[in-house]
C-alpha atoms as a PDB file:
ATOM      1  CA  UNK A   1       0.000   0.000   0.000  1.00  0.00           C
ATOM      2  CA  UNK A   2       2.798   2.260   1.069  1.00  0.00           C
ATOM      3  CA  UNK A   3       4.713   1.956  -2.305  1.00  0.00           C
ATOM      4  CA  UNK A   4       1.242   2.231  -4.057  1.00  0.00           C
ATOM      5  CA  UNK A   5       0.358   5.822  -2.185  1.00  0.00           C
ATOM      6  CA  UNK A   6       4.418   6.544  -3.568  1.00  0.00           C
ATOM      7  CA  UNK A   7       3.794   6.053  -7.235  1.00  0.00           C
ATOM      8  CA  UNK A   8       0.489   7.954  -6.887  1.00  0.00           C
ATOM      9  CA  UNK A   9       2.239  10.641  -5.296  1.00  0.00           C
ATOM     10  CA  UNK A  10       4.701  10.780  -7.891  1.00  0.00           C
ATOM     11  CA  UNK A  11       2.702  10.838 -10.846  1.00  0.00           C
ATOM     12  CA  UNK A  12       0.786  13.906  -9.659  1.00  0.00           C
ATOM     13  CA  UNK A  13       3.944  15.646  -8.550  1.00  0.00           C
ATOM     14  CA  UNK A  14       5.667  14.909 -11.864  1.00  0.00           C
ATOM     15  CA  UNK A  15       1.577  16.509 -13.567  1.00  0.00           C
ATOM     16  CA  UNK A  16       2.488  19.388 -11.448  1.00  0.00           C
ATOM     17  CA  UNK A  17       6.121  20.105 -11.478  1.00  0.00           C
ATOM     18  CA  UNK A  18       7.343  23.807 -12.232  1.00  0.00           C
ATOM     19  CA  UNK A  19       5.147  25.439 -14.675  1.00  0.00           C
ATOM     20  CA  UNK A  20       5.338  28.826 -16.427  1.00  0.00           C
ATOM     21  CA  UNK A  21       1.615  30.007 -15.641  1.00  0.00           C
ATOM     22  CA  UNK A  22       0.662  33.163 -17.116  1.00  0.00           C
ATOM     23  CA  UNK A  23       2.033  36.935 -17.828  1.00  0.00           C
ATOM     24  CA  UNK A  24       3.287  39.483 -20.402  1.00  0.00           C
ATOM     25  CA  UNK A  25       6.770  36.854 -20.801  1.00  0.00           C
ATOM     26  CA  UNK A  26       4.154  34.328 -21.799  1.00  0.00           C
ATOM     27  CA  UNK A  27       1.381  36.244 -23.939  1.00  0.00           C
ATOM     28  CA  UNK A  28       4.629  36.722 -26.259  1.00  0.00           C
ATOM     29  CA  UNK A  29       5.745  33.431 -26.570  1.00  0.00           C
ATOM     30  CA  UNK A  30       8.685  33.136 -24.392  1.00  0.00           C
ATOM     31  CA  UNK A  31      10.158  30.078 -22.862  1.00  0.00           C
ATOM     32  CA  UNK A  32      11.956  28.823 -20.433  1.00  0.00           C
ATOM     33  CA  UNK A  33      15.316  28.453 -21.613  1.00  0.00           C
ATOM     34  CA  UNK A  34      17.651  27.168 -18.411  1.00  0.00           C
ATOM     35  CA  UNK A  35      17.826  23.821 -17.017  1.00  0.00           C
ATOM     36  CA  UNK A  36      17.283  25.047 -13.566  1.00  0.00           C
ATOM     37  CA  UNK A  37      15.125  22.234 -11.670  1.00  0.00           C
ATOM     38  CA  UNK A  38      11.634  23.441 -11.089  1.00  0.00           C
ATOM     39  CA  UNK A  39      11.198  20.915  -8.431  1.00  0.00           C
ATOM     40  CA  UNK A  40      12.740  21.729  -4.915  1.00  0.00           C
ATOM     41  CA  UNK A  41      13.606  18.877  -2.467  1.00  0.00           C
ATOM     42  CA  UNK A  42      12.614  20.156   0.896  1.00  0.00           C
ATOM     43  CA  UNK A  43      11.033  19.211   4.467  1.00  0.00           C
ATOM     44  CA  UNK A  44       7.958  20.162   3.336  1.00  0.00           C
ATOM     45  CA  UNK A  45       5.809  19.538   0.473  1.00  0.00           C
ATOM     46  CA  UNK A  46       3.594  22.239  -1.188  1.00  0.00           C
ATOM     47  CA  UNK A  47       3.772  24.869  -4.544  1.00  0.00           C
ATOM     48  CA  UNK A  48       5.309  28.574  -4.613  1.00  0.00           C
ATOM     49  CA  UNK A  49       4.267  30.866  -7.081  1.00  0.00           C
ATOM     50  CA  UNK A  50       6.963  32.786  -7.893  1.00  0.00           C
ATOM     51  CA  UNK A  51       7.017  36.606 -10.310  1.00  0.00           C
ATOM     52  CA  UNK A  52       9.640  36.947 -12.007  1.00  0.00           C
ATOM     53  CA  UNK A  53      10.647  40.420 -14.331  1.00  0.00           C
ATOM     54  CA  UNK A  54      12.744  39.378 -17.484  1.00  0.00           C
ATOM     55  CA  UNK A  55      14.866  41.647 -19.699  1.00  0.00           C
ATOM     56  CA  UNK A  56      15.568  41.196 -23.514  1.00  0.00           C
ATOM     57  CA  UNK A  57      18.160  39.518 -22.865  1.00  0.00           C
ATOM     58  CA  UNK A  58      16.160  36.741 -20.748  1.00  0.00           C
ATOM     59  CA  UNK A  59      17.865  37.120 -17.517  1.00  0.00           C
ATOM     60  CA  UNK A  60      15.410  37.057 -14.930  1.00  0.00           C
ATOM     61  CA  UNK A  61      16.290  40.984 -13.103  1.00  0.00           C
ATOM     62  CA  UNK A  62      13.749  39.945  -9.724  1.00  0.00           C
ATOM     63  CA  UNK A  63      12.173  37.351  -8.299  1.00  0.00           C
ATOM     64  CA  UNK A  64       9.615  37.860  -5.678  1.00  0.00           C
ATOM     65  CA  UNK A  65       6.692  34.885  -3.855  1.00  0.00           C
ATOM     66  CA  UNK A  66       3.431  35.636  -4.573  1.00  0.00           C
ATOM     67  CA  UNK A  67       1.675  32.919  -3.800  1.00  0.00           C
ATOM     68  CA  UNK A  68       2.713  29.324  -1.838  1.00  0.00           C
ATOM     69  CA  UNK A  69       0.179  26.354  -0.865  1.00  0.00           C
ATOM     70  CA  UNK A  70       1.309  23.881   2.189  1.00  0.00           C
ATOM     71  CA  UNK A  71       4.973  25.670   2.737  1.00  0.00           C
ATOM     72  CA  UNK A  72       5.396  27.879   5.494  1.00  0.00           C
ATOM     73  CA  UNK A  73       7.901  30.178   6.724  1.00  0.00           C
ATOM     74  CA  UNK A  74       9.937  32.377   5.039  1.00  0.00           C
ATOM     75  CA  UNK A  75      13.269  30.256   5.112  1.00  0.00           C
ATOM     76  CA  UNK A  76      11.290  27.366   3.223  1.00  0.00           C
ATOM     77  CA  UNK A  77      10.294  30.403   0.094  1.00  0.00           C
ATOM     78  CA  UNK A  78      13.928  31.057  -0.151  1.00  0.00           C
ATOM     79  CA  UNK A  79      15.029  28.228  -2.710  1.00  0.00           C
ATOM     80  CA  UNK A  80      11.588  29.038  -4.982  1.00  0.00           C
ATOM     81  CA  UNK A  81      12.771  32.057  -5.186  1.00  0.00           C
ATOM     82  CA  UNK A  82      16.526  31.925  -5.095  1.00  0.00           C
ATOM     83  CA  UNK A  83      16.002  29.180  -8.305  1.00  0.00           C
ATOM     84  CA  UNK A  84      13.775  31.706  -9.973  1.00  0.00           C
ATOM     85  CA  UNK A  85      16.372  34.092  -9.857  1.00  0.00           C
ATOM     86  CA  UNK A  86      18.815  31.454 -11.986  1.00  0.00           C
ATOM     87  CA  UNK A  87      15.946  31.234 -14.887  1.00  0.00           C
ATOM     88  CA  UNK A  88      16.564  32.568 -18.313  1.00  0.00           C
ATOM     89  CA  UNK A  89      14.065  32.710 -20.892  1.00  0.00           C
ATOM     90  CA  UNK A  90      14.028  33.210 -24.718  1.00  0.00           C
ATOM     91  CA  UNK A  91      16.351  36.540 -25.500  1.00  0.00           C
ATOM     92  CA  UNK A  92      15.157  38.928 -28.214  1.00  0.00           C
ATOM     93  CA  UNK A  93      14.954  42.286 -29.477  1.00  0.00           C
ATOM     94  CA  UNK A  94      11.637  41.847 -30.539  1.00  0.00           C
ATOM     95  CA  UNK A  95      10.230  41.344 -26.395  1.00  0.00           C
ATOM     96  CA  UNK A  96       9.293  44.169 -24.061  1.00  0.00           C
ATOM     97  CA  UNK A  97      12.503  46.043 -22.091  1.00  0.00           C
ATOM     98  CA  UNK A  98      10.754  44.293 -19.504  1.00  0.00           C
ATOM     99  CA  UNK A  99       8.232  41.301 -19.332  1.00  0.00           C
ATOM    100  CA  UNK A 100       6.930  39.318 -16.154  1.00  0.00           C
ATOM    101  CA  UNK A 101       5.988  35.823 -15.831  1.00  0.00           C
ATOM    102  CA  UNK A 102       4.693  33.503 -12.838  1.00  0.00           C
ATOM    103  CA  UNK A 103       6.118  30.527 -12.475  1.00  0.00           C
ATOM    104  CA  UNK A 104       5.402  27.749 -10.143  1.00  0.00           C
ATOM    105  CA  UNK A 105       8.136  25.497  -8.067  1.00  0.00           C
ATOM    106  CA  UNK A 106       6.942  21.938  -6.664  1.00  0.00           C
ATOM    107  CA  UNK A 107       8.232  21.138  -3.175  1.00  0.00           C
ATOM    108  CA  UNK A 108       8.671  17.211  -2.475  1.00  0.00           C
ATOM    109  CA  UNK A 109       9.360  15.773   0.839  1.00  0.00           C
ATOM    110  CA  UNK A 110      13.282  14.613   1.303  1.00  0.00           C
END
């Protein structure tokens, strides 16, 4: 049963891992270019919504929490948004100086 409740809880952790939800970076197409984990291995389990601001060149310029379900404390939002900060997204001249996106970080359970 245990390893059963396991595989369940892994295949709707891997449906919800890190997603780029919504925002100007989005309405124009861009993407997540880095291969910075959107999963965070912590002591608690839960989602952080993070905004991030993106230049033309797709560095992400700030990171801020907006939103976080079942983590709590500020220490536990500090990898969502310290990962956020390592992002990079599709460059171009043809973006906004300056575009925002959310994007969501999955905690799992060490």
């Amino acid at each position: 049963m245990k390893r059963l409740i396991l595989i369940a809880a892994l295949f709707f952790s891997f449906q919800s891992f890190g997603q780029l939800l919504s925002g100007t970076a989005v309405e124009s197409g861009r993407v997540i270019t880095s291969e910075t984990p959107l999963t965070i291995t912590y002591k608690q389990a839960g989602t952080v919504t993070v905004e991030v601001a993106i230049d033309r060149t797709g560095k992400v310029t700030s990171a801020k929490v907006v939103d976080a379900e079942g983590i709590k404390g500020t220490p536990a939002l500090m990898p969502a948004q310290n990962a956020a900060k390592k992002l990079t997204f599709t460059p171009g001249t043809g973006f906004a100086k300056f575009e925002h996106a959310r994007v969501k970080f999955t905690y799992v359970v060490e």
